[in-house]
Protein backbone atom coordinates (compact mmCIF):
# COMPACT_ATOMS: atom_id res chain seq x y z
CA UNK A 1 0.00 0.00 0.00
CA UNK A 2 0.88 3.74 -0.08
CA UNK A 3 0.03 5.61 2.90
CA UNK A 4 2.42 8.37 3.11
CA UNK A 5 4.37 10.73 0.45
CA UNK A 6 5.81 13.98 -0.51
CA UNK A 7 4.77 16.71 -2.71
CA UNK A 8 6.93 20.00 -2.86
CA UNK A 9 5.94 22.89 -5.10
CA UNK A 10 3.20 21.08 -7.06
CA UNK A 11 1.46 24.44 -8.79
CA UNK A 12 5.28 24.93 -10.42
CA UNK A 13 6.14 21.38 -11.08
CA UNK A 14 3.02 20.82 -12.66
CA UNK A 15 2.25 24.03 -15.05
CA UNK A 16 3.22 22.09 -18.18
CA UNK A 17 0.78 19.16 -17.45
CA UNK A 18 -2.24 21.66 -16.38
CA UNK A 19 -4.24 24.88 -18.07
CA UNK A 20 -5.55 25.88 -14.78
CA UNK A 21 -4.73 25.62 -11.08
CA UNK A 22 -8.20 25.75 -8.63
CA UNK A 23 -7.14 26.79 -5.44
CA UNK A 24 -3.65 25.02 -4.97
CA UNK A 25 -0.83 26.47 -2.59
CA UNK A 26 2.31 26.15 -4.01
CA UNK A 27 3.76 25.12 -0.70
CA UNK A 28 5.84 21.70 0.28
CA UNK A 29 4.42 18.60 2.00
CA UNK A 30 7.15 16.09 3.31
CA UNK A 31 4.46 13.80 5.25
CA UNK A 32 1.29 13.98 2.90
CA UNK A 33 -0.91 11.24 4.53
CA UNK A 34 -4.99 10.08 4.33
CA UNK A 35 -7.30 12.42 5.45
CA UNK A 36 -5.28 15.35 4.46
CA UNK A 37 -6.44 17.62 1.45
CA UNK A 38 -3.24 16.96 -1.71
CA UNK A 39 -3.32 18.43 -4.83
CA UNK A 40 -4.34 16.13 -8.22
CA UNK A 41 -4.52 16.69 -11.67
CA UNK A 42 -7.88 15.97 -13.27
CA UNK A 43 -9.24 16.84 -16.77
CA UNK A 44 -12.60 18.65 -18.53
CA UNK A 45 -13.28 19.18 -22.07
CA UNK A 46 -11.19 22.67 -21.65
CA UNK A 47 -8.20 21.01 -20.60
CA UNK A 48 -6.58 20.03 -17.22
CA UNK A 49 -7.11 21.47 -13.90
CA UNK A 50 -4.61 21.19 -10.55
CA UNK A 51 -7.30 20.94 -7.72
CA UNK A 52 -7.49 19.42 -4.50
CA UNK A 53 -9.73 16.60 -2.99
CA UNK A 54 -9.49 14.96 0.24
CA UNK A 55 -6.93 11.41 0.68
CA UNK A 56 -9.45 8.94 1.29
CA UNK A 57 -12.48 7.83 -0.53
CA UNK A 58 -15.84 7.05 1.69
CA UNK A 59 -17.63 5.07 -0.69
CA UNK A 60 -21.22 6.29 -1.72
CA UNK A 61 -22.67 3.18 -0.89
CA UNK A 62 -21.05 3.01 3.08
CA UNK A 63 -23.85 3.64 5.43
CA UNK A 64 -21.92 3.28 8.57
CA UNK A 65 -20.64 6.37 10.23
CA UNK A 66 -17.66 5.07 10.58
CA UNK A 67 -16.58 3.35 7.72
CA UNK A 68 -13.10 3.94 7.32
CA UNK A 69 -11.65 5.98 4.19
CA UNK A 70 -10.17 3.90 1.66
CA UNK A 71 -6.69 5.00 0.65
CA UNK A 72 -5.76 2.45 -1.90
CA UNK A 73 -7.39 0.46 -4.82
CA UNK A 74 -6.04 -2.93 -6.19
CA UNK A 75 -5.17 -2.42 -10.09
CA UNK A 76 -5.61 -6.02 -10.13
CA UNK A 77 -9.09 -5.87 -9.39
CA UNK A 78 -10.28 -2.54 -9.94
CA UNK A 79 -12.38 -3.59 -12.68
CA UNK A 80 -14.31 -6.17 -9.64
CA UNK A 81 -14.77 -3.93 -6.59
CA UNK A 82 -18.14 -2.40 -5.97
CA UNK A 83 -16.27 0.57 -4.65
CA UNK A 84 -13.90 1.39 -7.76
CA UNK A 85 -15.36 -0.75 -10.93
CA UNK A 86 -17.40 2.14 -11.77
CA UNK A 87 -14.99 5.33 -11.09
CA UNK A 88 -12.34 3.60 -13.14
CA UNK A 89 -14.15 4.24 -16.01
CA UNK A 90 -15.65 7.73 -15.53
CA UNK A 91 -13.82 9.04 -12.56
CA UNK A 92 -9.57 9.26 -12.86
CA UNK A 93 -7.64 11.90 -11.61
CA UNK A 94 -3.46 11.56 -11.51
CA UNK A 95 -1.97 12.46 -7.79
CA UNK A 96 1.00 13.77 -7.89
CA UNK A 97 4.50 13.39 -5.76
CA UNK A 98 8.11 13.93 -5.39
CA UNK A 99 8.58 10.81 -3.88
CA UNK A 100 6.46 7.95 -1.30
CA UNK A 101 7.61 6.03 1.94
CA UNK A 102 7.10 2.97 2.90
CA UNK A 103 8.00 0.94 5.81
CA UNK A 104 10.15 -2.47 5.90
CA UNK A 105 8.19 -4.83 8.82
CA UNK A 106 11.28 -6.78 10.29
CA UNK A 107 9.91 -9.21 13.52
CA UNK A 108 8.59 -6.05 15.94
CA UNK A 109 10.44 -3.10 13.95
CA UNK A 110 9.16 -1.03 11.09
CA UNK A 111 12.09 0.78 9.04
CA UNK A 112 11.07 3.31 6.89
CA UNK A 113 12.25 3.90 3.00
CA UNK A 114 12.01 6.81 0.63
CA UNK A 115 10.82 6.53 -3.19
CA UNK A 116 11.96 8.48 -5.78
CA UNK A 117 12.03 8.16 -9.73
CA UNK A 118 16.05 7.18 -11.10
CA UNK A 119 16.12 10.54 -12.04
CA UNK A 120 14.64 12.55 -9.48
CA UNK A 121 11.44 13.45 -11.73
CA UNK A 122 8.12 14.15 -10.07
CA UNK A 123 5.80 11.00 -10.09
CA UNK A 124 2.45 10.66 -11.52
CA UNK A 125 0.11 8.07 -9.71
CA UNK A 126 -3.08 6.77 -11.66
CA UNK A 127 -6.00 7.74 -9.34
CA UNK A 128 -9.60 7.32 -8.87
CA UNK A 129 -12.00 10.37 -7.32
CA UNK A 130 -15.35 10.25 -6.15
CA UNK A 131 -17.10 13.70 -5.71
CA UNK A 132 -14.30 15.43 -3.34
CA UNK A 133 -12.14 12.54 -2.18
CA UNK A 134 -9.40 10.36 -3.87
CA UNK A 135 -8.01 7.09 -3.58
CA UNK A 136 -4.53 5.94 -5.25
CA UNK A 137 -4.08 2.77 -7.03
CA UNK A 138 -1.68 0.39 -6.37
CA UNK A 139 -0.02 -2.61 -8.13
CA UNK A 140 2.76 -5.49 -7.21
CA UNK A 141 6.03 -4.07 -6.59
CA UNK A 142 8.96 -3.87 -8.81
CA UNK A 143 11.42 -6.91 -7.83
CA UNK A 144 13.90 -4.59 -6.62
CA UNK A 145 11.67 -2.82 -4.33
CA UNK A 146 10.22 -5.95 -2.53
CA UNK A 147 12.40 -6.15 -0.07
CA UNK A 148 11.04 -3.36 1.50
CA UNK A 149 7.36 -3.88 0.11
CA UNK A 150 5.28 -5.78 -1.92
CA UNK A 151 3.07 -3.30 -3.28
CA UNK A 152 3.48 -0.04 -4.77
CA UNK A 153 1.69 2.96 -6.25
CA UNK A 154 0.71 2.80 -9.92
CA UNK A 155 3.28 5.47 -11.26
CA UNK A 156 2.58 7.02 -14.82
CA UNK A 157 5.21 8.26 -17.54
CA UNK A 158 4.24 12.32 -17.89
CA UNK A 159 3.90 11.27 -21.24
CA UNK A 160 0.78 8.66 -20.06
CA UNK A 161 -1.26 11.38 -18.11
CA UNK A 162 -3.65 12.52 -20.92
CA UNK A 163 -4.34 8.97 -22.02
CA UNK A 164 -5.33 7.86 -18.43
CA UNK A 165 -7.12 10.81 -17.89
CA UNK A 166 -9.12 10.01 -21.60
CA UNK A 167 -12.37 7.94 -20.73
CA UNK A 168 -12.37 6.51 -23.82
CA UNK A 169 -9.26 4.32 -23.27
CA UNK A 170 -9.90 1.39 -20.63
CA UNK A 171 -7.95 2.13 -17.61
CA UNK A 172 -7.15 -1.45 -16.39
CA UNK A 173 -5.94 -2.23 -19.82
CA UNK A 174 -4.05 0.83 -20.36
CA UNK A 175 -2.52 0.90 -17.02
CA UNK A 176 -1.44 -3.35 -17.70
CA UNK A 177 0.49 -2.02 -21.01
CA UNK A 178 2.54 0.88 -19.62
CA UNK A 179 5.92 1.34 -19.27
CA UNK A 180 6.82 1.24 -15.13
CA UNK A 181 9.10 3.82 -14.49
CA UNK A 182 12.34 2.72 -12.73
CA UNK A 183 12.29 3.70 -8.47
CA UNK A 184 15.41 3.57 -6.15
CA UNK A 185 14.63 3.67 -2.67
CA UNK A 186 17.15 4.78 0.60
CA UNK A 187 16.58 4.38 4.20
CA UNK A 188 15.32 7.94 6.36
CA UNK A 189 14.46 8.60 9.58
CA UNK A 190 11.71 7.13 11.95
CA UNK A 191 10.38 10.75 12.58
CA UNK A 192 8.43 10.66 9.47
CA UNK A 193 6.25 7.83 11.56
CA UNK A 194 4.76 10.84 13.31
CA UNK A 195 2.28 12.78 10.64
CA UNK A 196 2.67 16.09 12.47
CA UNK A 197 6.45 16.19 11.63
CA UNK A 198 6.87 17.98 8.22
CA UNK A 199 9.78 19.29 6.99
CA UNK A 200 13.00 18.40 4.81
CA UNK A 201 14.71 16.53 7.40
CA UNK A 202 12.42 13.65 6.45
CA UNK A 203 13.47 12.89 3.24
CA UNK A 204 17.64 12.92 3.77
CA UNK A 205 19.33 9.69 3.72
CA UNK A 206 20.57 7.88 7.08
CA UNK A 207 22.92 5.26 7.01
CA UNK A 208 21.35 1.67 7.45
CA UNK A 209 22.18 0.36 10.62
């Protein structure tokens, strides 16, 4: 799963990608986590908009009070789940990060890893919105990054965006056929465990112990 990332500057690193920005600070986010409101990209017939929805998708079917958000969506059944078979199809938006963290479960100790693109690009996760909330999808890990995981988000080319975000490509399919962009990962520290801490410090490289 995904449940924490980073997004720094996302009105500037995204103006080539977008027509319009709705209400976006261009401000940095080293501990983005559910619940939180994150900027995606999503599209309209006049081209695509930066906006903000809410990490965390209540489904419109839940009745309980407190059924809890869901963060992530299983490409590998997306097409299957009551909650996501039909926003697949008519609902994608594109979140959008510097990098993710995830943690490496070792007997009673959880280590946590930062996730960047090879060459320090922004990444482009394949999405699904319903009304003002969003929900990332996620796929099987690359074999180098199971060691620490064994799932990760679905991560677009920039080149990719516009033909996720097109409703008249299937998304399952299309998402299958892409390229996976290539991901190292490095060890930080355990104060990114805490989603009040926020700042740079989070993302710098400790060495493993």
């Amino acid at each position: 799963m995904c449940g924490r990332y980073v997004i720094t500057k996302p009105v500037t690193k995204t103006k080539k990608y977008i027509k319009s920005s709705i209400k976006v600070n261009d401000d940095d986010n080293y501990n983005a986590h559910p619940y939180q409101i994150l900027p995606v990209i999503k599209s309209y017939t006049n081209g695509n908009t930066l906006e903000n929805l809410k990490w965390g998708m209540v489904p419109s079917w839940a009745k309980q009070k407190d059924f809890k958000a869901l963060i992530n969506a299983r490409l590998e059944t997306i097409n299957e789940k009551i909650s996501f078979k039909k926003l697949i199809k008519v609902q994608r938006c594109v979140a959008i990060m510097d990098g993710f963290y995830e943690w490496k479960r070792e007997e009673k100790t959880k280590t946590p890893f930062y996730f960047h693109k090879e060459d320090k690009d922004m990444l482009f996760v394949a999405s699904i919105y319903d009304k003002n909330e969003f929900c990332l999808i996620t796929e099987n890990a690359d074999e180098n990054l199971k060691e620490i995981h064994h799932r990760q988000p679905v991560i677009l080319n920039s080149k990719d965006i516009n033909n996720y975000l097109n409703l008249e490509i299937e998304g399952r399919q299309f998402l299958d056929s892409r390229k996976r962009p290539k991901l190292q990962f490095y060890q930080v520290s355990k104060e990114v465990n805490k989603p009040t801490n926020n700042n740079l410090s989070l993302i710098q490289k400790i060495n493993e112990t």
